[in-house]
C-alpha atoms as a PDB file:
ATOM      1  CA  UNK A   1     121.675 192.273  -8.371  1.00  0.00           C
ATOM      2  CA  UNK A   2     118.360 192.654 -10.529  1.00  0.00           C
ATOM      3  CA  UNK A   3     118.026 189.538 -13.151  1.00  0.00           C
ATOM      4  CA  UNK A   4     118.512 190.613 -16.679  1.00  0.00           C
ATOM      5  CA  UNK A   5     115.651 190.722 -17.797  1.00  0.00           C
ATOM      6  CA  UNK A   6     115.211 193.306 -15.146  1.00  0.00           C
ATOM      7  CA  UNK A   7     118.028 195.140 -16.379  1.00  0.00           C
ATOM      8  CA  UNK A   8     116.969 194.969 -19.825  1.00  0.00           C
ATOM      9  CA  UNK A   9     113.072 196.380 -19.071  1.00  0.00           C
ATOM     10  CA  UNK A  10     114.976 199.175 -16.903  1.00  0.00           C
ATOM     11  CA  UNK A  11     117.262 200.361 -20.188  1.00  0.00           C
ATOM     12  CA  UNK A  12     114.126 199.939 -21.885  1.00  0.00           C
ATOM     13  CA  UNK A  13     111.779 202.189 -20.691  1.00  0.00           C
ATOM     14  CA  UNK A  14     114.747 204.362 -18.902  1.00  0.00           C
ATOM     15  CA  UNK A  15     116.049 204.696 -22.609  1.00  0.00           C
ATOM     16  CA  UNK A  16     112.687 205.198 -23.738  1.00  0.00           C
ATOM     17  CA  UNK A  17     111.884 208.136 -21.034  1.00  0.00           C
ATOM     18  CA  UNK A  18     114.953 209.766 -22.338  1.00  0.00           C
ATOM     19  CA  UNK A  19     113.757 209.910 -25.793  1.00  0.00           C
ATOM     20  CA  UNK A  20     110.987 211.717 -24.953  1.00  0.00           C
ATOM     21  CA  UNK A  21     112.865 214.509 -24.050  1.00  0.00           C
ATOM     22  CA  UNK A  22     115.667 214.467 -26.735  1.00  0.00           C
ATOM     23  CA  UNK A  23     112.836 214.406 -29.499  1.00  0.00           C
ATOM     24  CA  UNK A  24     109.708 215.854 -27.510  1.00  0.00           C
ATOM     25  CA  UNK A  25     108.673 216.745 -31.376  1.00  0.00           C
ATOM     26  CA  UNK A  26     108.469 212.887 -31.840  1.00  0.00           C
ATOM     27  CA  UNK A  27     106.578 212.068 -28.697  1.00  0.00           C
ATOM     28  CA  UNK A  28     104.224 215.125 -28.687  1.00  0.00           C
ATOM     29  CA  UNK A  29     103.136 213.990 -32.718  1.00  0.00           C
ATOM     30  CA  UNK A  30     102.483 210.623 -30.873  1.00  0.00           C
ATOM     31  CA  UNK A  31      99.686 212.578 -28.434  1.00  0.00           C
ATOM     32  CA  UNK A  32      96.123 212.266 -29.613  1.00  0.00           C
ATOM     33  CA  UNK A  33      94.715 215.555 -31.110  1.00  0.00           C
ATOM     34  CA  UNK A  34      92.169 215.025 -28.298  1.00  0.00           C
ATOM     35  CA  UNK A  35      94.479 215.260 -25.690  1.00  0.00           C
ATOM     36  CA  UNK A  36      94.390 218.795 -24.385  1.00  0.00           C
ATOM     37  CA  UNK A  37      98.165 219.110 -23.928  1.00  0.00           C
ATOM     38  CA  UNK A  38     100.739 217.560 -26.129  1.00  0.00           C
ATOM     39  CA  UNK A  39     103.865 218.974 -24.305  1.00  0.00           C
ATOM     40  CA  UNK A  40     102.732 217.920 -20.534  1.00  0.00           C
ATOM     41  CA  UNK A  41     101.517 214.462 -22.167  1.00  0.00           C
ATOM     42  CA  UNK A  42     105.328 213.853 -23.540  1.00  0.00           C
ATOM     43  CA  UNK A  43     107.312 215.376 -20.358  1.00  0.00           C
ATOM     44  CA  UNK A  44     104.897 213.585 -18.176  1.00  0.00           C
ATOM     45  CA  UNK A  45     105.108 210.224 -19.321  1.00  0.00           C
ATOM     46  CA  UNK A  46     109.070 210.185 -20.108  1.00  0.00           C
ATOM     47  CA  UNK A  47     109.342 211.085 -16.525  1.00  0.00           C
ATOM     48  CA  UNK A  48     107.558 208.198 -14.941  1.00  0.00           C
ATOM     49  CA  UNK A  49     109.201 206.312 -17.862  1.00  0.00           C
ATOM     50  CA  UNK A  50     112.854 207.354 -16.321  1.00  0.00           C
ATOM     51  CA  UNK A  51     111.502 206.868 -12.550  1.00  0.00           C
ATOM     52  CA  UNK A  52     109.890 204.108 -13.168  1.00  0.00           C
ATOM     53  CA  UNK A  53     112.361 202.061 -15.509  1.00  0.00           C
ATOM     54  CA  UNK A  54     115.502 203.276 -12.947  1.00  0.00           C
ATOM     55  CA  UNK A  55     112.760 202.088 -10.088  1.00  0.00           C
ATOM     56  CA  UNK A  56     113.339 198.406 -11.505  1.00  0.00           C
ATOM     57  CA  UNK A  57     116.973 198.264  -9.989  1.00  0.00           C
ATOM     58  CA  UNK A  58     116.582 198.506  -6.289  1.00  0.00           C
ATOM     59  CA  UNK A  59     114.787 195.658  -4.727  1.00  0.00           C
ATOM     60  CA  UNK A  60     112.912 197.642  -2.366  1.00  0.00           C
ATOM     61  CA  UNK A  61     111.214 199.402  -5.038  1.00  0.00           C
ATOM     62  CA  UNK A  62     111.428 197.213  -7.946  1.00  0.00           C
ATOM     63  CA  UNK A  63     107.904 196.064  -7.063  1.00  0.00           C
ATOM     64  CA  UNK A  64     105.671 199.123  -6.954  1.00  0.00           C
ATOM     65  CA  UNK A  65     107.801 200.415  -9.821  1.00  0.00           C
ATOM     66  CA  UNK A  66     106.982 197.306 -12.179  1.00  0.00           C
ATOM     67  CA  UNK A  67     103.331 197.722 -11.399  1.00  0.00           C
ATOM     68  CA  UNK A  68     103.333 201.601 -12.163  1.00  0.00           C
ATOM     69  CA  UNK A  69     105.362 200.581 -15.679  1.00  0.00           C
ATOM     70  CA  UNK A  70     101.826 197.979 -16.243  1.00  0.00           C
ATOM     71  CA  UNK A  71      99.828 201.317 -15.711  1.00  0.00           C
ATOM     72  CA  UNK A  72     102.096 203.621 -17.639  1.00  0.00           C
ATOM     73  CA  UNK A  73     101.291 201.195 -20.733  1.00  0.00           C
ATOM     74  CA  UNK A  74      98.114 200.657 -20.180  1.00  0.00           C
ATOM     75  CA  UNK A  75      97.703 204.318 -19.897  1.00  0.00           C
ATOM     76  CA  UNK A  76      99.328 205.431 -22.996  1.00  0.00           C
ATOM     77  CA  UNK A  77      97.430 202.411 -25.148  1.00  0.00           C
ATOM     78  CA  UNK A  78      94.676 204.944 -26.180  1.00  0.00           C
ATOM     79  CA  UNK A  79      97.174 206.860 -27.892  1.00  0.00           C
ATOM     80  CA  UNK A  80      98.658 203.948 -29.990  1.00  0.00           C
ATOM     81  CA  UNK A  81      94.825 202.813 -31.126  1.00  0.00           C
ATOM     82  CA  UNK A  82      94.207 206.433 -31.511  1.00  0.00           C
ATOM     83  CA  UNK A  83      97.319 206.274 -34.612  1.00  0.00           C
ATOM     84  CA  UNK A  84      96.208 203.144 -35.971  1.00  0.00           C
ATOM     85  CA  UNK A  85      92.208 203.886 -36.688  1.00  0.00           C
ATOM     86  CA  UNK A  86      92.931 207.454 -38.153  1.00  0.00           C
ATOM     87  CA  UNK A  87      95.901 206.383 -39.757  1.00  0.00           C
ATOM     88  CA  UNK A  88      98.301 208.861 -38.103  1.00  0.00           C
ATOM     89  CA  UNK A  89     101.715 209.224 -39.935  1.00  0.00           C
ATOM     90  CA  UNK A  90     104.563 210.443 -38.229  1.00  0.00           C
ATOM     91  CA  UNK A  91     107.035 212.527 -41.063  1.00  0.00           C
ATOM     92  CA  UNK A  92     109.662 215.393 -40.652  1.00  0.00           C
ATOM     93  CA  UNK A  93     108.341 218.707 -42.108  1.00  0.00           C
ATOM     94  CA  UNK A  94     110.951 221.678 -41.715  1.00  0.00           C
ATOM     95  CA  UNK A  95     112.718 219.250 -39.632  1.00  0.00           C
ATOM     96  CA  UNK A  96     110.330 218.269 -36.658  1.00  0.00           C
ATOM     97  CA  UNK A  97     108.743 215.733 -36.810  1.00  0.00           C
ATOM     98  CA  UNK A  98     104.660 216.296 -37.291  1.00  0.00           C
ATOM     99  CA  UNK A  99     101.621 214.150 -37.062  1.00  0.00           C
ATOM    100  CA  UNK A 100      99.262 213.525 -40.256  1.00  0.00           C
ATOM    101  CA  UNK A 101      96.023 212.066 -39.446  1.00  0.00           C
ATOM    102  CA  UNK A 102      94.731 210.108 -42.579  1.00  0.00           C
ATOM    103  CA  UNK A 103      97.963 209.591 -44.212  1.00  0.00           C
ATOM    104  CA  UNK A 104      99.657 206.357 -43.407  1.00  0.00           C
ATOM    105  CA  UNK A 105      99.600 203.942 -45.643  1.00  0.00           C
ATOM    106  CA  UNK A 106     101.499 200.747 -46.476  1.00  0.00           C
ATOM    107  CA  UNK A 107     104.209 199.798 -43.890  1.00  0.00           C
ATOM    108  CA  UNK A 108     103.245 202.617 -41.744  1.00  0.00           C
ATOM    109  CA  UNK A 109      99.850 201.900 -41.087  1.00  0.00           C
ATOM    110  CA  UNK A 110     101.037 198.009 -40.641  1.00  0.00           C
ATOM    111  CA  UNK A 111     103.372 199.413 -38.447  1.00  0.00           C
ATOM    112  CA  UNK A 112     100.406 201.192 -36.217  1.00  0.00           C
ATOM    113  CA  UNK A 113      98.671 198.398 -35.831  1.00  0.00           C
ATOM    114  CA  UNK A 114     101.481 195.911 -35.154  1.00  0.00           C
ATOM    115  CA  UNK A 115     102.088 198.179 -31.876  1.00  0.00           C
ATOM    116  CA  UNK A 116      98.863 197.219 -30.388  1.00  0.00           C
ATOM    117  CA  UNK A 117      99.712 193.978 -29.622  1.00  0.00           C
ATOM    118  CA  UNK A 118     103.424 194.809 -28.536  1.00  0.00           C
ATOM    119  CA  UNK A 119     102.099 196.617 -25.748  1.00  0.00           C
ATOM    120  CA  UNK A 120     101.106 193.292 -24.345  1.00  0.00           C
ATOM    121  CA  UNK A 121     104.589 191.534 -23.910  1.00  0.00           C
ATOM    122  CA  UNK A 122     105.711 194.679 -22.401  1.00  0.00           C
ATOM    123  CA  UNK A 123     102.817 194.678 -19.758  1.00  0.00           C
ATOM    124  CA  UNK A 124     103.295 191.196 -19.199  1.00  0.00           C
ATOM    125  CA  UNK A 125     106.997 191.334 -19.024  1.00  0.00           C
ATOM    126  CA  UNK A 126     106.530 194.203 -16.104  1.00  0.00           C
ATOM    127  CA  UNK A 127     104.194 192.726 -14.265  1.00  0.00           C
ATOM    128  CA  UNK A 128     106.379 189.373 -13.990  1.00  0.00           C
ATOM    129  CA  UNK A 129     109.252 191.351 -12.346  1.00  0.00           C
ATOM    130  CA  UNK A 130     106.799 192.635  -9.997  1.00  0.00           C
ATOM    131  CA  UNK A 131     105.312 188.733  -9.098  1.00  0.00           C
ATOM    132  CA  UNK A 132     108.936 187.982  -8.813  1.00  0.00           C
ATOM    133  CA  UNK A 133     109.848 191.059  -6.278  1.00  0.00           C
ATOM    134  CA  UNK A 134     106.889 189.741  -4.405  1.00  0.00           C
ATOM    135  CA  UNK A 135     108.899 187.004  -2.912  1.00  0.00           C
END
């Protein structure tokens, strides 16, 4: 039986995976405008979220699938600096929800920056179940 803290980074990103297809409009305002597609970007990474996060429960796995969650972060980090130097605001217009470069202010441009940093617990947290599957 995973540890649970192992259960709890599985729900995590598992939960989080599912997200990204229950609100893709979320998620794909996320994407950098850079980023050539927004769709593929969001399906993409809430896959390997899902795979990855249910990857944590079975021991033979849990391993590789706690080092591809430390990539998966690392690899969507550029989009999280990306909405805190242009100052990307995430709002509902029409009911989706649409990304407005320039535009966050107060609490929502603390808010951007504030996820920087909380990409490193989760990276860290990770990559301690996979030094503890290594045993």
């Amino acid at each position: 039986m995973p540890r649970p803290t192992t259960l709890l980074a599985s729900a995590f990103f598992t939960g989080a995976g599912v997200m990204h297809f229950a609100r893709p409009d979320f998620f794909e305002s996320i994407v950098p405008d850079w980023f050539p597609d927004k769709r593929l970007a969001n399906r993409a990474s809430g896959a390997a979220e899902i795979a990855l996060g249910l990857g944590l429960l079975p021991a033979p796995i849990r391993r590789w699938s706690a080092f591809g969650l430390v990539a998966l972060t690392a690899a969507v980090f550029p989009a999280n600096v990306d909405m805190a130097i242009h100052d990307v605001e995430v709002k509902p217009v029409d009911g989706t929800m649409t990304r407005s470069v320039g535009t966050a202010a107060g609490s929502g441009r603390i808010v951007n920056w504030l996820r920087l940093p909380m990409q490193v617990p989760l990276a860290i947290g990770v990559w301690r179940i996979a030094q503890r599957s290594a045993r």
